[in-house]
C-alpha atoms as a PDB file:
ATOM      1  CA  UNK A   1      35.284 -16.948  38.998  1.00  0.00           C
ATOM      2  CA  UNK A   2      35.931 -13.246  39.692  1.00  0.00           C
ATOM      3  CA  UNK A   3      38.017 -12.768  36.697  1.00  0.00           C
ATOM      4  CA  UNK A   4      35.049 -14.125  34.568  1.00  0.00           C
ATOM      5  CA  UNK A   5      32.677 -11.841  36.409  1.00  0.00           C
ATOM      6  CA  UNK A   6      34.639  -8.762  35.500  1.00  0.00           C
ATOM      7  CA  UNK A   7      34.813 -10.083  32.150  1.00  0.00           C
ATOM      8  CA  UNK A   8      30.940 -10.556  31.429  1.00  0.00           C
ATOM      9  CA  UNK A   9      30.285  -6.965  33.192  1.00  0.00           C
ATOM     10  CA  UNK A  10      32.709  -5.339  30.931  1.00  0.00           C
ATOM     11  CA  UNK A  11      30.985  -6.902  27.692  1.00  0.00           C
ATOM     12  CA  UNK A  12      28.073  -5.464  29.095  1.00  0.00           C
ATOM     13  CA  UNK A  13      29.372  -2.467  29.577  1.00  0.00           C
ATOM     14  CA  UNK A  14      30.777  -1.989  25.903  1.00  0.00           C
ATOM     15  CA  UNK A  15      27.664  -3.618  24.588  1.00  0.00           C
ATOM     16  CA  UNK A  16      25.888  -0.742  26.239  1.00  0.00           C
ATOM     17  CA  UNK A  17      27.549   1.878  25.702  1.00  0.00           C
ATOM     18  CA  UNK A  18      27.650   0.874  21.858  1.00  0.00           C
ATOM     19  CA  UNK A  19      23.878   1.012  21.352  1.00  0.00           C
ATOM     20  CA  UNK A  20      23.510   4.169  23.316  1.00  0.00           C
ATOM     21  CA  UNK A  21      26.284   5.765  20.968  1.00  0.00           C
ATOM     22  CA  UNK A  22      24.729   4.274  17.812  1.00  0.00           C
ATOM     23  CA  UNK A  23      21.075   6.161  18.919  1.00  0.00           C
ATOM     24  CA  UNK A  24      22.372   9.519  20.016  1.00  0.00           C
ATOM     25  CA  UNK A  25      24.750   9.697  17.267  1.00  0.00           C
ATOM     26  CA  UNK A  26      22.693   8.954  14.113  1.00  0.00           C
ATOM     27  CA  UNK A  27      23.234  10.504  10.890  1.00  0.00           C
ATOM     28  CA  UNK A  28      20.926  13.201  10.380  1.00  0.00           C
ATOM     29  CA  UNK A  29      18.388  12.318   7.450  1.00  0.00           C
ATOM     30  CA  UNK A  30      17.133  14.288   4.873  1.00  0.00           C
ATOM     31  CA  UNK A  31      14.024  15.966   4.633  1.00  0.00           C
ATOM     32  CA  UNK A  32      11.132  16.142   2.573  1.00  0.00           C
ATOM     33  CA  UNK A  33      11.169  19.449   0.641  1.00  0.00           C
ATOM     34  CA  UNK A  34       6.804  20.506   1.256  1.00  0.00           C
ATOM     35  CA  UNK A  35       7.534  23.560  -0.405  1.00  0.00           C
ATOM     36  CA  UNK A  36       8.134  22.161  -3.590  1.00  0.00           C
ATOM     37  CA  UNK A  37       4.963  19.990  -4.020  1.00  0.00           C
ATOM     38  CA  UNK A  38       2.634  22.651  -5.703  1.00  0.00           C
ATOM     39  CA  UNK A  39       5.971  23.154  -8.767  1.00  0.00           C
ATOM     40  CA  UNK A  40       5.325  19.644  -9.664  1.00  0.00           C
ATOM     41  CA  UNK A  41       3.567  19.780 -13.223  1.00  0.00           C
ATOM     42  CA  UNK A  42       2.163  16.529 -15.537  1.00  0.00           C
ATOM     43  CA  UNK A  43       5.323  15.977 -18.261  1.00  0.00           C
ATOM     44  CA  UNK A  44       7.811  16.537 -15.710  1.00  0.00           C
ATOM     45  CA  UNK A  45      10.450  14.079 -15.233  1.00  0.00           C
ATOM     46  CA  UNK A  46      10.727  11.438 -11.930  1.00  0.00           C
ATOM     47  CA  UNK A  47      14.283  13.654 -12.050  1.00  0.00           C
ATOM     48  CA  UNK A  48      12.881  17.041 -11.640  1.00  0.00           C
ATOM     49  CA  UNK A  49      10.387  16.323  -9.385  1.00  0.00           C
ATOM     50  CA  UNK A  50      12.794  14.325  -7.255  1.00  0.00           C
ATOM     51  CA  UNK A  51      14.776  17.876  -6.800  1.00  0.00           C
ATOM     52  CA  UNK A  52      11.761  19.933  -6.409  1.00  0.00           C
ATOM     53  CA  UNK A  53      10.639  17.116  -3.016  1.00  0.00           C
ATOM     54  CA  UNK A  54      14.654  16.884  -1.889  1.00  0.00           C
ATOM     55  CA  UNK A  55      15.650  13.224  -3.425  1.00  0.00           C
ATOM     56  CA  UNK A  56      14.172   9.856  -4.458  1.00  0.00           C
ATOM     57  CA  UNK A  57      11.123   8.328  -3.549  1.00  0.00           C
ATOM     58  CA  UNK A  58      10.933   7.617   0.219  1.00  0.00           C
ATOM     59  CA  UNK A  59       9.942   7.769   3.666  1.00  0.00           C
ATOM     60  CA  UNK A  60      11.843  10.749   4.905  1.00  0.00           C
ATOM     61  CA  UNK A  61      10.053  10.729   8.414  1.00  0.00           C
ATOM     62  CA  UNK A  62      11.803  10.531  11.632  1.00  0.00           C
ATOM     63  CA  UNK A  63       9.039   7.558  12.410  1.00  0.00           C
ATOM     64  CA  UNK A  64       9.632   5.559   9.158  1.00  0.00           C
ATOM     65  CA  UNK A  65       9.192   2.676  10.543  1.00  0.00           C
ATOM     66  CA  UNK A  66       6.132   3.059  12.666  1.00  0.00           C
ATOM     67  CA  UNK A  67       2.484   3.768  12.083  1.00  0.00           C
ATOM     68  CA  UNK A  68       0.752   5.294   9.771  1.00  0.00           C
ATOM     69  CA  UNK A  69      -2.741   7.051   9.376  1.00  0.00           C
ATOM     70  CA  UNK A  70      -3.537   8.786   6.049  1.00  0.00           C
ATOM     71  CA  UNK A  71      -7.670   9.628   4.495  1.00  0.00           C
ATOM     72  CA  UNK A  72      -8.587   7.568   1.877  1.00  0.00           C
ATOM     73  CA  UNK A  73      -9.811  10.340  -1.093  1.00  0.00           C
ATOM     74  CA  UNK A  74     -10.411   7.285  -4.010  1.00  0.00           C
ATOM     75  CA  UNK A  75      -7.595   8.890  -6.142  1.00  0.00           C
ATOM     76  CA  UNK A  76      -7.857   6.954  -9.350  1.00  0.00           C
ATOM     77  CA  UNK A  77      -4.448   6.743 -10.941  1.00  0.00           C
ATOM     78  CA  UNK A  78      -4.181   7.120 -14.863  1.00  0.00           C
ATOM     79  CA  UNK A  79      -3.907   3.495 -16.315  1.00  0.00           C
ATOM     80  CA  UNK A  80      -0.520   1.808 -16.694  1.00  0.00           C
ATOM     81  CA  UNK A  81       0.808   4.655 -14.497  1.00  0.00           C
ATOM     82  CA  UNK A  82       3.128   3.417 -11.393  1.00  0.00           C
ATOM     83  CA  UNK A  83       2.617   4.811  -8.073  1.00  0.00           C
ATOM     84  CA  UNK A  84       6.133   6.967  -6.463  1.00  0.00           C
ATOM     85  CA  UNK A  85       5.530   8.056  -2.810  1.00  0.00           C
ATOM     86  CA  UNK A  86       7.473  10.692  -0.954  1.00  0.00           C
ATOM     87  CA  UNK A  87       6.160  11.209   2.645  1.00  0.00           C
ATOM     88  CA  UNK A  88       7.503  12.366   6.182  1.00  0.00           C
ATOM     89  CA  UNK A  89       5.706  12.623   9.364  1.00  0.00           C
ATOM     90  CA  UNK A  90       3.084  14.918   8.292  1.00  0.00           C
ATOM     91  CA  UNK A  91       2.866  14.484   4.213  1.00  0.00           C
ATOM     92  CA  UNK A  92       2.457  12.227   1.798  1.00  0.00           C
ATOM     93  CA  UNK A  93       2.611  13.166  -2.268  1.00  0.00           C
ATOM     94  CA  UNK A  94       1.663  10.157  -4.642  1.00  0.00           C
ATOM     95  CA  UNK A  95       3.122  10.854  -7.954  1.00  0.00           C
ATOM     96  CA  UNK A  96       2.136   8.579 -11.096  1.00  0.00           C
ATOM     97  CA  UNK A  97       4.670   8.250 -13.953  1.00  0.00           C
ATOM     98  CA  UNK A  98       3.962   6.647 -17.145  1.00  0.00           C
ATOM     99  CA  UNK A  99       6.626   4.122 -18.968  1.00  0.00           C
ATOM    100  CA  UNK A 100       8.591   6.844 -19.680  1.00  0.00           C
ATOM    101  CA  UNK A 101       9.050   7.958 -16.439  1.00  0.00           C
ATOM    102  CA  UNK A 102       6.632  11.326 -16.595  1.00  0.00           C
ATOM    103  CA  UNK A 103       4.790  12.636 -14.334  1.00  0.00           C
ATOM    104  CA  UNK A 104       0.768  11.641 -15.493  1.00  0.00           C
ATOM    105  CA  UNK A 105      -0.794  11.358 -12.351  1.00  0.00           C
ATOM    106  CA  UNK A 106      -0.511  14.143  -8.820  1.00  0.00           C
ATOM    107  CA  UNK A 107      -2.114  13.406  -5.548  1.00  0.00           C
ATOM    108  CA  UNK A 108      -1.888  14.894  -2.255  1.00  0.00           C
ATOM    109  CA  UNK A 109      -3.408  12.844   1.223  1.00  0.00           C
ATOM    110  CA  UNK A 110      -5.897  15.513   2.635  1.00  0.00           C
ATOM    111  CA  UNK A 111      -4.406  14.069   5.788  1.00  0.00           C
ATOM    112  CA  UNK A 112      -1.258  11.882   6.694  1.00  0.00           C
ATOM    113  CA  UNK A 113       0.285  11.129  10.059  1.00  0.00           C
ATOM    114  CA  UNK A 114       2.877   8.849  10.765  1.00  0.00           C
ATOM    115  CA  UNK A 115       4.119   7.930  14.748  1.00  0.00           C
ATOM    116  CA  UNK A 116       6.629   5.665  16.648  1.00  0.00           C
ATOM    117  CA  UNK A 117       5.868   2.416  16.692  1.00  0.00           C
ATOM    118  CA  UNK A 118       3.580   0.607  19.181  1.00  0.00           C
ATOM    119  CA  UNK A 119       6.207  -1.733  21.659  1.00  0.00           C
ATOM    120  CA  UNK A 120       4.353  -4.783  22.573  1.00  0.00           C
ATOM    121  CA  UNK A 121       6.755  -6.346  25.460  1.00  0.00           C
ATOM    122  CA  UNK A 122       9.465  -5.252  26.900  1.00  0.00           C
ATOM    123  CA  UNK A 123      12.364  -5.743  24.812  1.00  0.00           C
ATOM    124  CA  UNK A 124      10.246  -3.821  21.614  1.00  0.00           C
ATOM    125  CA  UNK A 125      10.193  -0.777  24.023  1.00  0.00           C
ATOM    126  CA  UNK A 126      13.988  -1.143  24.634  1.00  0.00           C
ATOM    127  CA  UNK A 127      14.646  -1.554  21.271  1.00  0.00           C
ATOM    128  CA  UNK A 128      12.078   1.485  20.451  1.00  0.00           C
ATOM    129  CA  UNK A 129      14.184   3.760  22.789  1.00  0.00           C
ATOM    130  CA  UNK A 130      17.505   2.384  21.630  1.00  0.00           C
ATOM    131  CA  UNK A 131      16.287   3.570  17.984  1.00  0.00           C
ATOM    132  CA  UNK A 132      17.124   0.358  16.813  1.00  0.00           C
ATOM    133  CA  UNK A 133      13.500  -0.943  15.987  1.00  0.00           C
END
């Protein structure tokens, strides 16, 4: 009975000590480039604007997976045009490219805020602090 006692509490113990490495030792992500938002031009390619904002479309907040608040301006997007959104935890660019993949369409949210999310028991908020949610 000991033996399987020691056992369990050294599972623990490794189980532990995994998620605390995996949430204090994260990869550090990339950032949103802000500064390159006003260089975007219509006729530009999805390439070039991708290296004037720092990569691909994407969240590149440090709350990506939380909640969100943002203004609603009624931006009306050039027809056929599909929507690309870069954003962080202060920004968010929508950028409308036509079939070709050129930029036809630039918007900027007049305000955009994005947070942890909300933990609604327990084992969210462990989760939340682990980094794993």
């Amino acid at each position: 009975m000991r033996r399987r006692t020691t056992l369990v509490v050294a599972l623990l113990l490794v189980v532990s000590l995994s998620l605390l490495a995996l949430r204090f030792l994260q990869v550090p992500q990339r950032s949103l480039k802000v500064d390159g938002f006003p260089l975007i031009r219509v006729g530009m390619l999805q390439s070039e604007v991708e290296g004037l904002l720092g990569g691909p479309p994407g969240n590149y907040g440090r709350h990506a997976r939380g909640c969100s608040r943002m203004t609603c301006e009624g931006y009306f997007a050039p027809a056929g045009s599909t929507e690309k959104v870069w954003c962080d935890d202060g920004h968010r660019f929508e950028i409308y490219l036509d079939g070709a993949g050129r930029v036809v369409g630039i918007h900027r949210r007049a305000s955009y805020s994005q947070g942890p999310p909300i933990a609604s028991n327990w084992f969210d908020q462990l989760l939340l602090w682990l980094g794993l949610y």
